[in-house]
PDB file of N, CA and C in Angstrom:
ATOM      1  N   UNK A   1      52.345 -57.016  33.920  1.00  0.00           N
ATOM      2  CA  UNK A   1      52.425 -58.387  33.440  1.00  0.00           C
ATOM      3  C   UNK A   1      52.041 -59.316  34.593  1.00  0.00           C
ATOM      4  N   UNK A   2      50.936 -60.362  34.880  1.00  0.00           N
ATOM      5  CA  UNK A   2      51.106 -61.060  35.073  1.00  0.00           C
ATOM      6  C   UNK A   2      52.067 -62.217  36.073  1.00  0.00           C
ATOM      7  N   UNK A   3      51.288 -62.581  37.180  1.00  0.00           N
ATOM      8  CA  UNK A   3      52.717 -63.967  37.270  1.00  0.00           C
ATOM      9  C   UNK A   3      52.893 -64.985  36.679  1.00  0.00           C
ATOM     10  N   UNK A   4      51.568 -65.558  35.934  1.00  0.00           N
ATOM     11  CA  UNK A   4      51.138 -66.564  34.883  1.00  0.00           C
ATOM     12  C   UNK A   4      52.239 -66.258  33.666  1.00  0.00           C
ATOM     13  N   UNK A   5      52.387 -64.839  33.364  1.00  0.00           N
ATOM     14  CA  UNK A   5      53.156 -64.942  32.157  1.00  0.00           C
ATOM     15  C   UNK A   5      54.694 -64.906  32.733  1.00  0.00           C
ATOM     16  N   UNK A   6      54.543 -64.354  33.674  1.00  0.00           N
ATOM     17  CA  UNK A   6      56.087 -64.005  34.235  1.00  0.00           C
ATOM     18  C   UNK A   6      57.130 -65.381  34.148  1.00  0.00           C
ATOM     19  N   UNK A   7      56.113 -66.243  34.805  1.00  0.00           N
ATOM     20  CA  UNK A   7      56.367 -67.748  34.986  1.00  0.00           C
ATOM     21  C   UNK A   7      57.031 -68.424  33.282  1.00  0.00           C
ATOM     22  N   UNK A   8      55.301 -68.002  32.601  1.00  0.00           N
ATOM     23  CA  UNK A   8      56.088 -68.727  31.313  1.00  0.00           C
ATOM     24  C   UNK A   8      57.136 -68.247  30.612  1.00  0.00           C
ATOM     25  N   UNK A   9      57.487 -67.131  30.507  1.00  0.00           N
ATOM     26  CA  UNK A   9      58.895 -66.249  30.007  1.00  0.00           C
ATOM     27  C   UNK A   9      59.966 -67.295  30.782  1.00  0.00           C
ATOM     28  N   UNK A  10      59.874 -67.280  32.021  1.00  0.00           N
ATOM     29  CA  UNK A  10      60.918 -67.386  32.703  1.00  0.00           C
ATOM     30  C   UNK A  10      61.314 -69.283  32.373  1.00  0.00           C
ATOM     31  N   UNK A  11      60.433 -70.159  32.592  1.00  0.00           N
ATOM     32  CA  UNK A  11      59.964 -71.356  31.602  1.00  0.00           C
ATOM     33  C   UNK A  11      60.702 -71.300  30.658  1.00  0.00           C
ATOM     34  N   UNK A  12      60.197 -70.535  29.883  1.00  0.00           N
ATOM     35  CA  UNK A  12      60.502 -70.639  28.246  1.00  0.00           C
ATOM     36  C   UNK A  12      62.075 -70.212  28.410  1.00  0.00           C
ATOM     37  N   UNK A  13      62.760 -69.155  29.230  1.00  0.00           N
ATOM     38  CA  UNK A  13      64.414 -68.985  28.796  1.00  0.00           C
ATOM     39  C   UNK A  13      65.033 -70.105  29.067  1.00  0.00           C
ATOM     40  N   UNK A  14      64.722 -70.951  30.510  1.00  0.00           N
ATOM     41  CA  UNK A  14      65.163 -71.822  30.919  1.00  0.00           C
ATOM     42  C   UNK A  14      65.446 -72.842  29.720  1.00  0.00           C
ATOM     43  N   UNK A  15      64.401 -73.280  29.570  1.00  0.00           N
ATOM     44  CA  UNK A  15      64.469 -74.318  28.028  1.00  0.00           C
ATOM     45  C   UNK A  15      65.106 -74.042  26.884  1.00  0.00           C
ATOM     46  N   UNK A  16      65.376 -72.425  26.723  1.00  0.00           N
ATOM     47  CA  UNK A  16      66.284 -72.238  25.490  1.00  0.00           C
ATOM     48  C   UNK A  16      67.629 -72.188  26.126  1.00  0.00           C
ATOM     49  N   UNK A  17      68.428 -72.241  26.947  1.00  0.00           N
ATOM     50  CA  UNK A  17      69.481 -72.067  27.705  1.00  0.00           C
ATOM     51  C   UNK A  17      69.817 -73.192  27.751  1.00  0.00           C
ATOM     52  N   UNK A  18      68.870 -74.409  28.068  1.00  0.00           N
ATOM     53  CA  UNK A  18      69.413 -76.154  27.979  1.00  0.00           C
ATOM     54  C   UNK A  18      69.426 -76.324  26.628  1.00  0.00           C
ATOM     55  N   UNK A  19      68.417 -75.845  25.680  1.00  0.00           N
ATOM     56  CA  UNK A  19      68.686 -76.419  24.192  1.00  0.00           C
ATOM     57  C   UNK A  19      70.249 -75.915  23.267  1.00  0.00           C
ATOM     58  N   UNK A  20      70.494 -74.851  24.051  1.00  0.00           N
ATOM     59  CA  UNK A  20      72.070 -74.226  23.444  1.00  0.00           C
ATOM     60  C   UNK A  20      73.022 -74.639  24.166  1.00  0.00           C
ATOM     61  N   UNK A  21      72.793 -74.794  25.137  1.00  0.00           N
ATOM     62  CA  UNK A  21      73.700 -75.366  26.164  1.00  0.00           C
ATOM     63  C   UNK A  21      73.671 -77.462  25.234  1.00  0.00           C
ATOM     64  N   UNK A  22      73.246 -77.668  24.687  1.00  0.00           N
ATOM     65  CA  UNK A  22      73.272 -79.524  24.576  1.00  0.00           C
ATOM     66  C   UNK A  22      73.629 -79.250  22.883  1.00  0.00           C
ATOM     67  N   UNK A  23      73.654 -78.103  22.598  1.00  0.00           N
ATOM     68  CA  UNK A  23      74.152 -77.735  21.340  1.00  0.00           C
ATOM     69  C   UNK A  23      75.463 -77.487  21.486  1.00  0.00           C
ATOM     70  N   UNK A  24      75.830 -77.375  22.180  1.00  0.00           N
ATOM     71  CA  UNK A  24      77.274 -76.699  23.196  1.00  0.00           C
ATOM     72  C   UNK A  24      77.983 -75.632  22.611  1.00  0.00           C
ATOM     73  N   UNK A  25      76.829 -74.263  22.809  1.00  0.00           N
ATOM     74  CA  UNK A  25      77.043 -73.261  22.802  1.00  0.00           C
ATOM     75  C   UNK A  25      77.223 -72.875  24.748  1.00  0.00           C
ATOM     76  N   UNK A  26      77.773 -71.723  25.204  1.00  0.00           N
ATOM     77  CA  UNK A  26      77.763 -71.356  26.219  1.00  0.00           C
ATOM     78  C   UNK A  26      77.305 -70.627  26.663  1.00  0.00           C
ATOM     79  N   UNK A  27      76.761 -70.293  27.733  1.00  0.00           N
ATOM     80  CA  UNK A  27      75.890 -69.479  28.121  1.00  0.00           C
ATOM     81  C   UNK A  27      76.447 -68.343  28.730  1.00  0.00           C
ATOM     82  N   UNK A  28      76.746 -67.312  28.471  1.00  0.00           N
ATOM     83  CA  UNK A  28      77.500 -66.218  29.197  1.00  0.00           C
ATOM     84  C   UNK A  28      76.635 -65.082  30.170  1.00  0.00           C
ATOM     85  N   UNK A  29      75.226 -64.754  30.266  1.00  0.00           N
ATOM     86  CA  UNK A  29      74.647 -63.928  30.251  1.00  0.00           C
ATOM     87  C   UNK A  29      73.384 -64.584  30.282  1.00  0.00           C
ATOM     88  N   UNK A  30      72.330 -64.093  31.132  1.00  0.00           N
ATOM     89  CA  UNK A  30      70.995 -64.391  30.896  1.00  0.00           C
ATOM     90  C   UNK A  30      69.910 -63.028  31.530  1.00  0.00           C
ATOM     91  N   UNK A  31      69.428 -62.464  30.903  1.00  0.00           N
ATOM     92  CA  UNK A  31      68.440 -61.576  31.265  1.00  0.00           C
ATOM     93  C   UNK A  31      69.491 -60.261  31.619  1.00  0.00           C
ATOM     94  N   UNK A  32      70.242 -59.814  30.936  1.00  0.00           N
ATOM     95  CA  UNK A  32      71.506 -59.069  31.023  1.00  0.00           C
ATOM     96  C   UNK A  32      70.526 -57.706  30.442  1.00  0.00           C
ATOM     97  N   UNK A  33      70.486 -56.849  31.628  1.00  0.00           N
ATOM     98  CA  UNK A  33      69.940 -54.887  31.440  1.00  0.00           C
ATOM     99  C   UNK A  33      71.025 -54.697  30.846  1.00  0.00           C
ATOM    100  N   UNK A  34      70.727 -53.329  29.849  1.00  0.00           N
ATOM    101  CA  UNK A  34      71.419 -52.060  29.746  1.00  0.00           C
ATOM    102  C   UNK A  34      70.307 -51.194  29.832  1.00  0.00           C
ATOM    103  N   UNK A  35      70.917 -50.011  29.630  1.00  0.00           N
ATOM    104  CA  UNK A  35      70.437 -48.442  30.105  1.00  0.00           C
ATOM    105  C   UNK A  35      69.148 -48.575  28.729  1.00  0.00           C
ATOM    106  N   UNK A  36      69.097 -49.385  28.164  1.00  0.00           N
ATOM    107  CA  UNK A  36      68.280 -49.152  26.675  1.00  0.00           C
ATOM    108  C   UNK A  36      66.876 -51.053  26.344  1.00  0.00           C
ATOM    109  N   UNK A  37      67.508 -51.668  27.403  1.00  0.00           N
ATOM    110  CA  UNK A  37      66.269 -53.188  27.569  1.00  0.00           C
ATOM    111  C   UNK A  37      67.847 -54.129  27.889  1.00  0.00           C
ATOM    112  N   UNK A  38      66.978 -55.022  27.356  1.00  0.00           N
ATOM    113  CA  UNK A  38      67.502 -56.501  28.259  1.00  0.00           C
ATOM    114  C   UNK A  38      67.011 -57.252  27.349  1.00  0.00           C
ATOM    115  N   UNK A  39      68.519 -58.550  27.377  1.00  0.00           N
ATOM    116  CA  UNK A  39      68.518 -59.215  26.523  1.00  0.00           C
ATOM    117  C   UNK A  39      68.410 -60.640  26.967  1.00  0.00           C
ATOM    118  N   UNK A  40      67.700 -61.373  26.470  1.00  0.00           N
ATOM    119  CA  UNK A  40      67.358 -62.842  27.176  1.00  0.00           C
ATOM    120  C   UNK A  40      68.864 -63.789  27.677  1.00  0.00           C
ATOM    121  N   UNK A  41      69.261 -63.759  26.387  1.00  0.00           N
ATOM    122  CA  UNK A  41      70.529 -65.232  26.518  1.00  0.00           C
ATOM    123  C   UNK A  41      71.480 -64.048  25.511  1.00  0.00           C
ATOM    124  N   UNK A  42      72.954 -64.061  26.365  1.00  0.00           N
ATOM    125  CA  UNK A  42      73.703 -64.230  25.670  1.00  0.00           C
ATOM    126  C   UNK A  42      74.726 -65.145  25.288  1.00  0.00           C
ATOM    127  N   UNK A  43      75.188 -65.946  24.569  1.00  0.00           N
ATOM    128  CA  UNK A  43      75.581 -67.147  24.392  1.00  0.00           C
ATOM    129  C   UNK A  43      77.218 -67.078  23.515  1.00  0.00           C
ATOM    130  N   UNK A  44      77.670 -68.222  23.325  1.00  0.00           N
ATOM    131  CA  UNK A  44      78.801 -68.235  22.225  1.00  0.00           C
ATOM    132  C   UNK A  44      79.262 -69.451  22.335  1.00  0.00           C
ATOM    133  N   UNK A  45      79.774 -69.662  20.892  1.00  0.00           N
ATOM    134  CA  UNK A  45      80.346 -70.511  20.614  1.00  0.00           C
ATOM    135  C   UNK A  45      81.857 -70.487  19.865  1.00  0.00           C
ATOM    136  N   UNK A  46      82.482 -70.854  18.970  1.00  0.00           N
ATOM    137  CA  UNK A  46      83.890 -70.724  18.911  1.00  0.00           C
ATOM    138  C   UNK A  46      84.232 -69.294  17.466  1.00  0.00           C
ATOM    139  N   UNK A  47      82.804 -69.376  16.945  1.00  0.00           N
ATOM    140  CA  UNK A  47      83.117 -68.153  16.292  1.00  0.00           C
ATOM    141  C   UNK A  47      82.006 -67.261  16.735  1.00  0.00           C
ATOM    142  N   UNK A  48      80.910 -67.460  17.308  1.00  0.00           N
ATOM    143  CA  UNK A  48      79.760 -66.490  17.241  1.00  0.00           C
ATOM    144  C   UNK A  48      79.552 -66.014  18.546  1.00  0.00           C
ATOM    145  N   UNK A  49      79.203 -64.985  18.854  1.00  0.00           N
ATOM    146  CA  UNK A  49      78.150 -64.460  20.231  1.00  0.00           C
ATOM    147  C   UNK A  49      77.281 -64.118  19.923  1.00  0.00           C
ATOM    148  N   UNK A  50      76.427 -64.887  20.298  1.00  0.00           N
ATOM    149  CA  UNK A  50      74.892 -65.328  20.040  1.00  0.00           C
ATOM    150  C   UNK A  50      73.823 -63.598  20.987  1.00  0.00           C
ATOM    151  N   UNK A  51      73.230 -63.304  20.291  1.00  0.00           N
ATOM    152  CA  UNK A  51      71.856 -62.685  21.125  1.00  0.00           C
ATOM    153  C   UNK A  51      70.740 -63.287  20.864  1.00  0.00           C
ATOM    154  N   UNK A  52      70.414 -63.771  22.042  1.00  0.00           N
ATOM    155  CA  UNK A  52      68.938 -64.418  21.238  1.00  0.00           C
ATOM    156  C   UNK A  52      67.925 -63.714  22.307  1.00  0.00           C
ATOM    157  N   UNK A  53      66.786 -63.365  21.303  1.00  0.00           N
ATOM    158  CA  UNK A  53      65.650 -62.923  22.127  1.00  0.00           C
ATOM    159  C   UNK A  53      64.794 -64.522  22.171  1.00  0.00           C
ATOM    160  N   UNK A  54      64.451 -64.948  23.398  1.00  0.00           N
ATOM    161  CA  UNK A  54      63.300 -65.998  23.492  1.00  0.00           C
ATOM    162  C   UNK A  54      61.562 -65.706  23.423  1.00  0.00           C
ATOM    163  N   UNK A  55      61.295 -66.084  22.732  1.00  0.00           N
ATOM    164  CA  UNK A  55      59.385 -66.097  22.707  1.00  0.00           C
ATOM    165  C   UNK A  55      58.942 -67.204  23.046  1.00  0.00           C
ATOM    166  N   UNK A  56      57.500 -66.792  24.277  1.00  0.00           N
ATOM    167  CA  UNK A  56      57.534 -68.270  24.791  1.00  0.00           C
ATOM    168  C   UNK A  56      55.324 -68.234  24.848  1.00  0.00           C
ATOM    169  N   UNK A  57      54.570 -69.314  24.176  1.00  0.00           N
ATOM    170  CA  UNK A  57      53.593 -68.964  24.159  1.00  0.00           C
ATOM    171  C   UNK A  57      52.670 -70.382  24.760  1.00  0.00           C
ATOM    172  N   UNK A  58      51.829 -70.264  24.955  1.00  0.00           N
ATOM    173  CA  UNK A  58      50.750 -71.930  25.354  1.00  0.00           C
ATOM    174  C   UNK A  58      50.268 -71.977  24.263  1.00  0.00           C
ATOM    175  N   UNK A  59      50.280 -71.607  22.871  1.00  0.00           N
ATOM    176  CA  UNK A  59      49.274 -71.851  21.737  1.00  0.00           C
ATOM    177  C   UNK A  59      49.957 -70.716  20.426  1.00  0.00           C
ATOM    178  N   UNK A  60      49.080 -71.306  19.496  1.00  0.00           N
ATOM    179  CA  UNK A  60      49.190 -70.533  18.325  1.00  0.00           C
ATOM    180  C   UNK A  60      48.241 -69.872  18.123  1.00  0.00           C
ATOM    181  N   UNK A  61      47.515 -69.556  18.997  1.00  0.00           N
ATOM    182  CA  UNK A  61      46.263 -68.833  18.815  1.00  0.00           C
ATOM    183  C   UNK A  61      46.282 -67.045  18.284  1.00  0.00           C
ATOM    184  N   UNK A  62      47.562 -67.034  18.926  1.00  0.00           N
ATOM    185  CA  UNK A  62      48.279 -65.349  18.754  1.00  0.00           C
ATOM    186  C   UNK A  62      49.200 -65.587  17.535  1.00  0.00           C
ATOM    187  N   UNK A  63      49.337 -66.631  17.079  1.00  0.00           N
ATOM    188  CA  UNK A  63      50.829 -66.534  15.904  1.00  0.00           C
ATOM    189  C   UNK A  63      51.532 -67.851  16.417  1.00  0.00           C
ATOM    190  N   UNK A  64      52.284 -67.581  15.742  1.00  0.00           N
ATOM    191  CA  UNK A  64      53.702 -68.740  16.896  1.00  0.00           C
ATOM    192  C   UNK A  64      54.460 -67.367  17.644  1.00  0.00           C
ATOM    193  N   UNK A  65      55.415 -68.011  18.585  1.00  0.00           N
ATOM    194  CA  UNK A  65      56.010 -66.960  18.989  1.00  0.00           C
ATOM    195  C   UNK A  65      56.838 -66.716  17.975  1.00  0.00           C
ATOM    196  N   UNK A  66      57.413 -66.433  17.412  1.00  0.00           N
ATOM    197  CA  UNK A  66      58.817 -65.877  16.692  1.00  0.00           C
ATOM    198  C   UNK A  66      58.129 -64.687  15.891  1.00  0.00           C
ATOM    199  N   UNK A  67      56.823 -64.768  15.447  1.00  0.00           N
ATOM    200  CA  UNK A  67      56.346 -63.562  15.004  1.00  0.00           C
ATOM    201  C   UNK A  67      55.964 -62.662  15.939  1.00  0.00           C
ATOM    202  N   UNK A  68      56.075 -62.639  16.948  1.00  0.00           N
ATOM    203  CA  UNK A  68      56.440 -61.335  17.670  1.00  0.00           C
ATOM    204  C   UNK A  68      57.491 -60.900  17.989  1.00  0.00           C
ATOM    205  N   UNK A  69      58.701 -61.200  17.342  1.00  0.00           N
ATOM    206  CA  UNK A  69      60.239 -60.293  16.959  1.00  0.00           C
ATOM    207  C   UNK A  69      59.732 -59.534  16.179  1.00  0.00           C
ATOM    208  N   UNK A  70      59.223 -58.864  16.088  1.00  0.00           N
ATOM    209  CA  UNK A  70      58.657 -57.971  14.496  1.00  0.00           C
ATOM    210  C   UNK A  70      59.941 -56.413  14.673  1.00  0.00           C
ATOM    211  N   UNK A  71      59.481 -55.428  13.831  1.00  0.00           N
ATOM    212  CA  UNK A  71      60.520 -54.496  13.081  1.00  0.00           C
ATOM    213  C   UNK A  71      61.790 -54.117  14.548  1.00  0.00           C
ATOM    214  N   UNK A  72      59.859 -53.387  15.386  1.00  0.00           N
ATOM    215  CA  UNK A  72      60.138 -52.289  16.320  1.00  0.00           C
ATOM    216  C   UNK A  72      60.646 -53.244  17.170  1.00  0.00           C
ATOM    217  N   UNK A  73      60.298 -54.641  17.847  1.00  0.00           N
ATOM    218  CA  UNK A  73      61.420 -55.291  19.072  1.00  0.00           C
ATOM    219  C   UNK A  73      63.215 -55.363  18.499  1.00  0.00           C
ATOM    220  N   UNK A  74      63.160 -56.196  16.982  1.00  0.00           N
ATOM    221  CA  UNK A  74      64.588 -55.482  16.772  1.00  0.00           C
ATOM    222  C   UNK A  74      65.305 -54.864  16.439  1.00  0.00           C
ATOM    223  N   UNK A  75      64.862 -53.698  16.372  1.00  0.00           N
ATOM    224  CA  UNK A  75      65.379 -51.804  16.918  1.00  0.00           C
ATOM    225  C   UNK A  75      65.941 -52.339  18.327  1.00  0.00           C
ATOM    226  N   UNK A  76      65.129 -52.777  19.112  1.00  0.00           N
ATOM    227  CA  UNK A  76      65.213 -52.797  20.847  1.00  0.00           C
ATOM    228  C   UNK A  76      66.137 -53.846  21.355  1.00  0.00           C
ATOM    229  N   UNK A  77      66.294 -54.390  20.328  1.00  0.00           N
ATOM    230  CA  UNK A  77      67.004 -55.752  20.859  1.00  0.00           C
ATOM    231  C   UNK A  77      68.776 -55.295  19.902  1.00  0.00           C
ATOM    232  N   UNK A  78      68.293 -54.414  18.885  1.00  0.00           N
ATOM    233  CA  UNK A  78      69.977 -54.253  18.425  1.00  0.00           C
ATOM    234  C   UNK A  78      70.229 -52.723  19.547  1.00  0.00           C
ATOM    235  N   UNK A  79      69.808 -52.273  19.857  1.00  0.00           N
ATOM    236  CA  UNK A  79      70.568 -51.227  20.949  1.00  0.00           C
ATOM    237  C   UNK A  79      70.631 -51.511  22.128  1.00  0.00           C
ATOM    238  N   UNK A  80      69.774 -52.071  22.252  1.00  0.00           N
ATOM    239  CA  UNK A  80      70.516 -52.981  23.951  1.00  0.00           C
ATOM    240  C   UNK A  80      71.716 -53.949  23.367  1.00  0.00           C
ATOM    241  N   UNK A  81      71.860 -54.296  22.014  1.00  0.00           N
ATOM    242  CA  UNK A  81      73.268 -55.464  21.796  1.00  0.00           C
ATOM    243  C   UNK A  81      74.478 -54.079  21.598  1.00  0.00           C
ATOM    244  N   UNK A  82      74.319 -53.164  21.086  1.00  0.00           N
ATOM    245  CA  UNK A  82      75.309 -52.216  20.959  1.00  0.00           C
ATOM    246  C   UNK A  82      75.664 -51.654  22.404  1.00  0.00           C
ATOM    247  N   UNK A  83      74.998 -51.406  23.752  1.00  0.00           N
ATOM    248  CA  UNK A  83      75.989 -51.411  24.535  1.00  0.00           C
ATOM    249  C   UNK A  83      76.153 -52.443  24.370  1.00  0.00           C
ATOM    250  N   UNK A  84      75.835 -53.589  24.778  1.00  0.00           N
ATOM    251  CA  UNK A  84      77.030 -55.171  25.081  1.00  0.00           C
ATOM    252  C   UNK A  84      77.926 -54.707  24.332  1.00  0.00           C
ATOM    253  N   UNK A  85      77.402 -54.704  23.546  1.00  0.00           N
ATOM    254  CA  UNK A  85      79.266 -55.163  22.339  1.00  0.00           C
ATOM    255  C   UNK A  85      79.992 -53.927  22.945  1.00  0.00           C
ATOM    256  N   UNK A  86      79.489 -52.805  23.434  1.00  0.00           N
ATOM    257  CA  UNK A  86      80.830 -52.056  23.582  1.00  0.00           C
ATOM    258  C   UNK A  86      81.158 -52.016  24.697  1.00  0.00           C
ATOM    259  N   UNK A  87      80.987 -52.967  25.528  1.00  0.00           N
ATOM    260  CA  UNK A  87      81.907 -53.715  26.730  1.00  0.00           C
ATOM    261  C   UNK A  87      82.344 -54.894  26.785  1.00  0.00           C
ATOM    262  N   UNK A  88      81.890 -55.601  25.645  1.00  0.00           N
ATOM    263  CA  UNK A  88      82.385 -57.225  25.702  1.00  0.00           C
ATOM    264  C   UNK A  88      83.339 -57.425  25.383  1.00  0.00           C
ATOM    265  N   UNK A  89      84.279 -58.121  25.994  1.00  0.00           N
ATOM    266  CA  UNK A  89      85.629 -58.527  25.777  1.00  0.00           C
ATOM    267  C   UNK A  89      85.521 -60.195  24.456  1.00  0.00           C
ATOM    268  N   UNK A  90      84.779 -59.683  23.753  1.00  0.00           N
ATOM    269  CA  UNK A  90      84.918 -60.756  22.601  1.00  0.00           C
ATOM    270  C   UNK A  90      85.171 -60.662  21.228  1.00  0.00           C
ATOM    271  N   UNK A  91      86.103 -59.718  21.029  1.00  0.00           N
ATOM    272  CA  UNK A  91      86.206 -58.692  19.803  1.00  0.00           C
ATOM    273  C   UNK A  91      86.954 -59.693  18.813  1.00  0.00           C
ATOM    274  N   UNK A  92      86.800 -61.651  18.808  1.00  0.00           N
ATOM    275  CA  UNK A  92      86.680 -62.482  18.254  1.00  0.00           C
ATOM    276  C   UNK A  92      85.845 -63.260  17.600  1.00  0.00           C
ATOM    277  N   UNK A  93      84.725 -62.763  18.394  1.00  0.00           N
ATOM    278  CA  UNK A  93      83.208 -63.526  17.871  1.00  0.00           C
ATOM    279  C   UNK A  93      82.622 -62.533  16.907  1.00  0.00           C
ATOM    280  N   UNK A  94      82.069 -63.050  15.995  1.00  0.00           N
ATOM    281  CA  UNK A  94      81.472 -62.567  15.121  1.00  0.00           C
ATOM    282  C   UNK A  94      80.001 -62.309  15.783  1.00  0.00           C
ATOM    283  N   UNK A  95      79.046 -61.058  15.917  1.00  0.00           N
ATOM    284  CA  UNK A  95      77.916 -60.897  16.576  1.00  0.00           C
ATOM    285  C   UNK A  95      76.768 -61.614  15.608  1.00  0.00           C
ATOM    286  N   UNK A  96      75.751 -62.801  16.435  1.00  0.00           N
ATOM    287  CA  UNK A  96      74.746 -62.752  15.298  1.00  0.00           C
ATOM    288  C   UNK A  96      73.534 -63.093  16.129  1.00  0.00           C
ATOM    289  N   UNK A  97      72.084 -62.447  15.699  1.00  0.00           N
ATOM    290  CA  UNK A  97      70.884 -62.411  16.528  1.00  0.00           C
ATOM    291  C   UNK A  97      69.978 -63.072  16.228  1.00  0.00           C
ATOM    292  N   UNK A  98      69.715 -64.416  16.906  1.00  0.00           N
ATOM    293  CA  UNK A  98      69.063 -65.392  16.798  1.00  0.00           C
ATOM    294  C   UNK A  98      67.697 -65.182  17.624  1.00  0.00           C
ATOM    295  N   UNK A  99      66.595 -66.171  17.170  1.00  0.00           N
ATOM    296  CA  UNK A  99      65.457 -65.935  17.873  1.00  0.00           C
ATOM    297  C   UNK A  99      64.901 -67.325  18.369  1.00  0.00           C
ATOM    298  N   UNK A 100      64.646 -67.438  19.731  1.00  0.00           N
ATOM    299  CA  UNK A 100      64.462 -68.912  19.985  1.00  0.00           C
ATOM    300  C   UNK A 100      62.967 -68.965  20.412  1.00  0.00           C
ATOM    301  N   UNK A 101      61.611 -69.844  19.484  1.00  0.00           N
ATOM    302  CA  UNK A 101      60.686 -69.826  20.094  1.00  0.00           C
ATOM    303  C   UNK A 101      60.474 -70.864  21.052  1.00  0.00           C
ATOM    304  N   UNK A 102      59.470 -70.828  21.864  1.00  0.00           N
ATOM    305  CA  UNK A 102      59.196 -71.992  22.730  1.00  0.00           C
ATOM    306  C   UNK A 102      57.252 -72.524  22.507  1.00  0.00           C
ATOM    307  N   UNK A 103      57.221 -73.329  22.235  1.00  0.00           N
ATOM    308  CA  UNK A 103      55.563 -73.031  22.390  1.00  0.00           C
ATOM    309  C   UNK A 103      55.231 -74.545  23.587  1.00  0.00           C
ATOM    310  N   UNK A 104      55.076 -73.834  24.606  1.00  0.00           N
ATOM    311  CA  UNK A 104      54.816 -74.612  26.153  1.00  0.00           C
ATOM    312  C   UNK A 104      53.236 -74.535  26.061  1.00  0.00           C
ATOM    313  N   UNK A 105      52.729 -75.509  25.379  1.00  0.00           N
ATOM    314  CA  UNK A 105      51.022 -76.160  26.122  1.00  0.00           C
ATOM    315  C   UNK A 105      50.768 -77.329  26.573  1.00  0.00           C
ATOM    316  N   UNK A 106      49.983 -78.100  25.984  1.00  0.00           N
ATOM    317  CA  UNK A 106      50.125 -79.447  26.911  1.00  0.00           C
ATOM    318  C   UNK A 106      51.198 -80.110  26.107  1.00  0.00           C
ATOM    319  N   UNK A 107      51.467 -80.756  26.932  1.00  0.00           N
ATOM    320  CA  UNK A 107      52.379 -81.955  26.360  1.00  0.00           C
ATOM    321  C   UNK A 107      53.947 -81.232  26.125  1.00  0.00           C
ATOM    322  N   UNK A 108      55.083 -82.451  25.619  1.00  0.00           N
ATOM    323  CA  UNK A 108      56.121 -81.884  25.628  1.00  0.00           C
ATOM    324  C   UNK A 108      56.471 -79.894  24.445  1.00  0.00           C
ATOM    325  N   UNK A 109      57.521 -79.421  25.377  1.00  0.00           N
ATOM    326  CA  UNK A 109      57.337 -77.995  24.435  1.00  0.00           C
ATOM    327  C   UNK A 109      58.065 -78.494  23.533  1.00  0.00           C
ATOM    328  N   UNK A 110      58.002 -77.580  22.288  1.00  0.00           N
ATOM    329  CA  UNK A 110      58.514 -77.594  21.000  1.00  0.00           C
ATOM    330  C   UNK A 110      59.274 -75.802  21.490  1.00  0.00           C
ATOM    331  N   UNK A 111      60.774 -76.352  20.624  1.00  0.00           N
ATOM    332  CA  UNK A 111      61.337 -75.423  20.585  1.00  0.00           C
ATOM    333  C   UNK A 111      61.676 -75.238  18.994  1.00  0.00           C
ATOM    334  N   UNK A 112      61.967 -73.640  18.641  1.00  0.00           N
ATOM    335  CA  UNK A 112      62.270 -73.467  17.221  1.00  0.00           C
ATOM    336  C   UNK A 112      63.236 -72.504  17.175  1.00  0.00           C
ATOM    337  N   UNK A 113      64.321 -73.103  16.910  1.00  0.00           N
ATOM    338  CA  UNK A 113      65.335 -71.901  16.773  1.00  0.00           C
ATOM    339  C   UNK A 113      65.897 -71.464  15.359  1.00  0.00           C
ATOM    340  N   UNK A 114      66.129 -69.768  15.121  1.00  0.00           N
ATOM    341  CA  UNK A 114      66.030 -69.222  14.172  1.00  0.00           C
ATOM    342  C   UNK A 114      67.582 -68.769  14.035  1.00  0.00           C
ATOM    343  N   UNK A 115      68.734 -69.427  13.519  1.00  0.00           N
ATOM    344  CA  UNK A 115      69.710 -69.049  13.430  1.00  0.00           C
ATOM    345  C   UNK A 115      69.659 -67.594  12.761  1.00  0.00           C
ATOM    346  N   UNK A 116      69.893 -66.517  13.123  1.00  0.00           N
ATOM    347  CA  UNK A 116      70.750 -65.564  12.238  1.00  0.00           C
ATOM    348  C   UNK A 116      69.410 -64.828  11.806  1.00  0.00           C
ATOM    349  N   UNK A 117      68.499 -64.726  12.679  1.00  0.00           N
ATOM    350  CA  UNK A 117      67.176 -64.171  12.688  1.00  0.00           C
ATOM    351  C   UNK A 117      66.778 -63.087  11.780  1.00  0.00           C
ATOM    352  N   UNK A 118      68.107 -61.888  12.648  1.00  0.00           N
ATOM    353  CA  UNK A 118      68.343 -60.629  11.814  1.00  0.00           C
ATOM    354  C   UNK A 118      68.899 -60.008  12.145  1.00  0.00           C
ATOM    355  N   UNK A 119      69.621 -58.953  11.774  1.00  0.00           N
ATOM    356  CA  UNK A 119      70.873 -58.097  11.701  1.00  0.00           C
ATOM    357  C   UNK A 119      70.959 -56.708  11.705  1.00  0.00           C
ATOM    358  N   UNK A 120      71.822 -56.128  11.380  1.00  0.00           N
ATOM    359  CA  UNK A 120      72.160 -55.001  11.716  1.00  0.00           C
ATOM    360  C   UNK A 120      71.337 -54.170  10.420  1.00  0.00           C
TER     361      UNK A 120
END
């Protein structure tokens, strides 16, 4: 990959981390490994713990981002959340997997967030 893209990933979490954060969700976790991938933001609020995968693009030329969550990323994104959950001390929050796009080209980014994306 890239440092051009490295940059915009890293861009793009930043901006979804302030947009949940002014939503006043909390940010618990960011770019959090397990033995199985890594998960962008983990977040919560008073009933939910948020997983959100972020997509971050300069154009629609490829799609928007959110259509690249497709089948096989969340396979990858619910077994990297199954370890979390079976160490998280939040056995109050209800788990739910959100998808936050970013589309960074000129001018201000547009963010699009996908409550409750998809599930188990």
């Amino acid at each position: 990959m890239t440092q051009a893209r490295l940059s915009l990933g890293k861009q793009g979490e930043e901006l979804a981390a302030r947009y949940l954060e002014q939503r006043g969700f909390t940010i618990l976790a960011r770019n959090h490994r397990t033995p199985v991938g890594e998960l962008d933001i983990i977040a919560r609020d008073r009933r939910h713990l948020l997983i959100v995968e972020v997509k971050t693009r300069r154009s629609m030329a490829f799609g928007a981002p959110a259509e690249a969550v497709g089948a096989h990323k969340q396979r990858q994104i619910l077994r990297a959340a199954q370890w979390y959950l079976a160490t998280a001390r939040y056995p109050d929050l209800q788990p739910r997997f959100d998808v936050i796009s970013v589309l960074a080209g000129k001018g201000e980014p547009v963010i699009s967030h996908i409550a409750n994306a998809f599930g188990v």
